[in-house]
Each structure stands twice: as structure tokens, then as C-alpha cells.
C-alpha atoms as a PDB file:
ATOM      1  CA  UNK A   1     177.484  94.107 138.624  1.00  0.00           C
ATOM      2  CA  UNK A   2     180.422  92.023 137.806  1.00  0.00           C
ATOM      3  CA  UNK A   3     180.213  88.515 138.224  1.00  0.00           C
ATOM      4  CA  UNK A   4     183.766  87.809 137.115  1.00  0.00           C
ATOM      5  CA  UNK A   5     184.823  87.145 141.165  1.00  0.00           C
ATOM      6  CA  UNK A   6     181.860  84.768 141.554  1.00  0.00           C
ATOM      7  CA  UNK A   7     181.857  82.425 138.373  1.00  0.00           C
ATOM      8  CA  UNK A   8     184.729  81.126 137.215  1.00  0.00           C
ATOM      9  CA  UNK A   9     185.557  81.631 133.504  1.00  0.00           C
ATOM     10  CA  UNK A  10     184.095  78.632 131.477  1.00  0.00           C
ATOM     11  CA  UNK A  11     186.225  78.249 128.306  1.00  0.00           C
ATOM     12  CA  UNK A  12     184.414  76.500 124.969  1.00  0.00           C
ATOM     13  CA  UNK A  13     186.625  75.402 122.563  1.00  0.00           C
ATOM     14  CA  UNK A  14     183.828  76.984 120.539  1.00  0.00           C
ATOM     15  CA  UNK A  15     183.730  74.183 118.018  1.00  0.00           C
ATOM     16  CA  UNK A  16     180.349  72.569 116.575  1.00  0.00           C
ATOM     17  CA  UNK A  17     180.436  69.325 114.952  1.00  0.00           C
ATOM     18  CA  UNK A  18     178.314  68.656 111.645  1.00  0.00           C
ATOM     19  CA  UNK A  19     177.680  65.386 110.746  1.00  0.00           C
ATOM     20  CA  UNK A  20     175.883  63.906 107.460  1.00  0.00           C
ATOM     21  CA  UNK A  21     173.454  60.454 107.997  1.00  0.00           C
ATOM     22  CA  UNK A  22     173.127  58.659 104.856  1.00  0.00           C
ATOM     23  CA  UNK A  23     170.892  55.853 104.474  1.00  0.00           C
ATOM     24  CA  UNK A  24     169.438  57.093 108.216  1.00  0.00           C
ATOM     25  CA  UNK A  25     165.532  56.021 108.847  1.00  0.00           C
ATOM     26  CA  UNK A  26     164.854  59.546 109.343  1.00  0.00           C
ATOM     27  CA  UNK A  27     166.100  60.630 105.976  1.00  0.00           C
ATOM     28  CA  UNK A  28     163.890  62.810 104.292  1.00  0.00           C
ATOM     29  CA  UNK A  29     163.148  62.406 100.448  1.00  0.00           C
ATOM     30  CA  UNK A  30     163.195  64.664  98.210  1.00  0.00           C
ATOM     31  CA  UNK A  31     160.338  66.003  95.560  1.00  0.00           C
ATOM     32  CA  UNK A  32     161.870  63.148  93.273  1.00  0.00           C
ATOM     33  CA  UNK A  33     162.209  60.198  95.939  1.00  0.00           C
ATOM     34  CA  UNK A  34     165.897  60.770  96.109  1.00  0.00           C
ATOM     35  CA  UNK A  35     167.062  60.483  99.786  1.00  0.00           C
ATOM     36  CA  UNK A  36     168.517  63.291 101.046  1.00  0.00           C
ATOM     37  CA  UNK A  37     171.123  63.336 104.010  1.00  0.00           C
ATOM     38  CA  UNK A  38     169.987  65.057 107.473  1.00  0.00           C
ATOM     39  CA  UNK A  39     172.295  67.325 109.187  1.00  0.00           C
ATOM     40  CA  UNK A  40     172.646  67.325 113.024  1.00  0.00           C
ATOM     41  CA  UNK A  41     175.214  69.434 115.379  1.00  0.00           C
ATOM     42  CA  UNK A  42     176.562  68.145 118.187  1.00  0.00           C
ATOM     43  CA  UNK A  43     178.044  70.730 120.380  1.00  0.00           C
ATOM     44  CA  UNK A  44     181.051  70.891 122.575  1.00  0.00           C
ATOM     45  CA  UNK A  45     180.338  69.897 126.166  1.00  0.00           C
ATOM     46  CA  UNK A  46     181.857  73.882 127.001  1.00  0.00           C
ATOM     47  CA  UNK A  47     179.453  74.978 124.611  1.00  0.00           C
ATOM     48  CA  UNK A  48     176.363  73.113 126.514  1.00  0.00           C
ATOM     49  CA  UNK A  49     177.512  74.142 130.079  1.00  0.00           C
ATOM     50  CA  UNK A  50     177.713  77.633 128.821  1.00  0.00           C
ATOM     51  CA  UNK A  51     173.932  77.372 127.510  1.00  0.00           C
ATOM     52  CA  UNK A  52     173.464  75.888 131.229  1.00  0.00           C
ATOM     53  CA  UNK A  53     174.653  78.743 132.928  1.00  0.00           C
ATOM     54  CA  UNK A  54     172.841  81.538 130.572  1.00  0.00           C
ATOM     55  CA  UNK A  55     169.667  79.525 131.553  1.00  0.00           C
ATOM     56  CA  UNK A  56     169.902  79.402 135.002  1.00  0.00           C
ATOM     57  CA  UNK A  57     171.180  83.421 135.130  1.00  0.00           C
ATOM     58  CA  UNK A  58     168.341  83.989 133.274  1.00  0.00           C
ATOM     59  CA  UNK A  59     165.867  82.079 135.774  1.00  0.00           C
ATOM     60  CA  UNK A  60     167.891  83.892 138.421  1.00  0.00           C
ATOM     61  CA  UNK A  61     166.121  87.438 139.490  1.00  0.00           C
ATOM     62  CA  UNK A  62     167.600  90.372 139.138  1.00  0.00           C
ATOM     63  CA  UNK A  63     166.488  92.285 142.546  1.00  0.00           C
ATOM     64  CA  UNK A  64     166.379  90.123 145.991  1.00  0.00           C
ATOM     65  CA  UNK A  65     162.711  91.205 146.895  1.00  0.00           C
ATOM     66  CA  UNK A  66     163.297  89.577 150.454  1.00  0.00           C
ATOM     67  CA  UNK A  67     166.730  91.388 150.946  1.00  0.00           C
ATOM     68  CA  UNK A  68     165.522  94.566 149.582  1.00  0.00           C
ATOM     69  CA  UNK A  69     162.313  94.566 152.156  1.00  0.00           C
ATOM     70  CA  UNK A  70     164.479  93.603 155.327  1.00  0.00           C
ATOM     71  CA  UNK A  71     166.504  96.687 154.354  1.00  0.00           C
ATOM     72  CA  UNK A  72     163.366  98.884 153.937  1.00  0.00           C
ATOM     73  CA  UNK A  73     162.502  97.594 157.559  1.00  0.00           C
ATOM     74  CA  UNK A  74     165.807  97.956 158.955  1.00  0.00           C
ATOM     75  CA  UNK A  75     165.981 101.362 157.748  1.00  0.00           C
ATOM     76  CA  UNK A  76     162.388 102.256 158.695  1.00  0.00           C
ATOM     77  CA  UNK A  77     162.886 101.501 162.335  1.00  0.00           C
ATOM     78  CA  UNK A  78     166.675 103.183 162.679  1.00  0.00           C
ATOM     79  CA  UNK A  79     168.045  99.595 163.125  1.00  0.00           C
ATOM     80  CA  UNK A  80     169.867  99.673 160.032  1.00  0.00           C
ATOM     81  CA  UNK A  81     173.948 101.381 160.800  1.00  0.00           C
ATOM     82  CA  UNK A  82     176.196 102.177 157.955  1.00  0.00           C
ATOM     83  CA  UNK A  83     179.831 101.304 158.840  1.00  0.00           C
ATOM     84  CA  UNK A  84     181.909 103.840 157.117  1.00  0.00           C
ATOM     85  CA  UNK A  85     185.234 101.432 158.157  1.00  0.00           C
ATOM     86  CA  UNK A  86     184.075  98.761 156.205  1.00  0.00           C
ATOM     87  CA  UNK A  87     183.036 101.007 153.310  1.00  0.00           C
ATOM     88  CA  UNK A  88     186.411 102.326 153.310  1.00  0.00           C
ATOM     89  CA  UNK A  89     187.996  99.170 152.850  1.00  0.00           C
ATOM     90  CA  UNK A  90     185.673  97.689 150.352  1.00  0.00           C
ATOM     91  CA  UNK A  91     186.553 100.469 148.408  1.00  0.00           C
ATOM     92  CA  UNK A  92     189.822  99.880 148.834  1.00  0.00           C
ATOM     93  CA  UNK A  93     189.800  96.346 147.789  1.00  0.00           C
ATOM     94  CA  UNK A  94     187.884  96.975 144.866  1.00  0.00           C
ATOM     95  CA  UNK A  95     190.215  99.779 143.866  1.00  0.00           C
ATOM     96  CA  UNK A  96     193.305  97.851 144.348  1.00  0.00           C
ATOM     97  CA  UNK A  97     191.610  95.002 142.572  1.00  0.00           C
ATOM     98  CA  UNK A  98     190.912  96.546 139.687  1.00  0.00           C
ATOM     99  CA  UNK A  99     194.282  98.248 139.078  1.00  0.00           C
ATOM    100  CA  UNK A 100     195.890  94.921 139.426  1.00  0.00           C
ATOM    101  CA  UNK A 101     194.147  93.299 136.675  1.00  0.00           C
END
């Protein structure tokens, strides 16, 4: 399924930031009491709304249980009619869509 149409493209600048702390309280020592310098990232506010998404698609389920099972009843009791119009047109779109991009 293509989600391209629903979410709009998120750009990152895809940068990550490094930065040294000397003389930091949390500096570790070394074996021979020599402080060493801690590294942290920072990353680009694209980069964290990215992660944001990916973590909420990922929460997201797959299948519509709900949807799925009012189908199942629909169809069960002949309640459930296929337009072939709209079909028709759907594909339509979709075809026209895709030969445009």
C-alpha cells in the first residue's frame, strides 16, 4: 500500500551533530585517571520527527479487525453491493496518477 498520497514527504537534512565535553562531571576516567571526553549526538529535528513517525506506523496495525468484520457481516447477509462505476474510476485515477508522476 502506498502511503505517499497520505503523508507528506518529511525531508532530514540527514545531518548528526557530534560534540566532545571536556572537563564535563560525567567524564569518565580512564584505567590511568586521565579524563576522557564523552561523546553525545544530537540529531536534526527532521531526523527525530522521522523516528516519530516510524514509531507511531509501527504502533499502527496492519489489518483493521473492526473494518474487516463489518465487511464479513455485510457480505454474509447480501448487504454488501460492489459498484463497478466507482471501481472503474478509481482505477482510472490511479492509472492516470501514476503515469503522471
Amino acid at each position: 500500500m502506498k502511503l505517499t498520497s497520505v503523508l507528506p514527504q518529511i525531508k532530514t537534512d540527514n545531518k548528526v551533530r557530534s560534540k566532545r565535553t571536556e572537563g564535563d562531571s560525567a567524564a569518565k576516567t580512564a584505567v590511568g585517571g586521565t579524563p576522557v571526553s564523552a561523546d553525545r549526538v544530537e540529531l536534526s529535528t527532521g531526523s527525530q520527527d522521522v523516528r516519530k513517525a516510524r514509531e507511531i506506523l509501527r504502533q499502527t496495525p496492519d489489518v483493521r479487525l473492526d473494518k474487516v468484520e463489518a465487511l464479513k457481516e455485510q457480505i454474509a447477509s447480501g448487504e454488501y453491493v460492489v459498484d463497478p462505476h466507482r471501481i472503474a474510476d478509481n482505477m482510472l485515477l490511479n492509472l492516470l496518477s501514476e503515469s503522471v508522476n
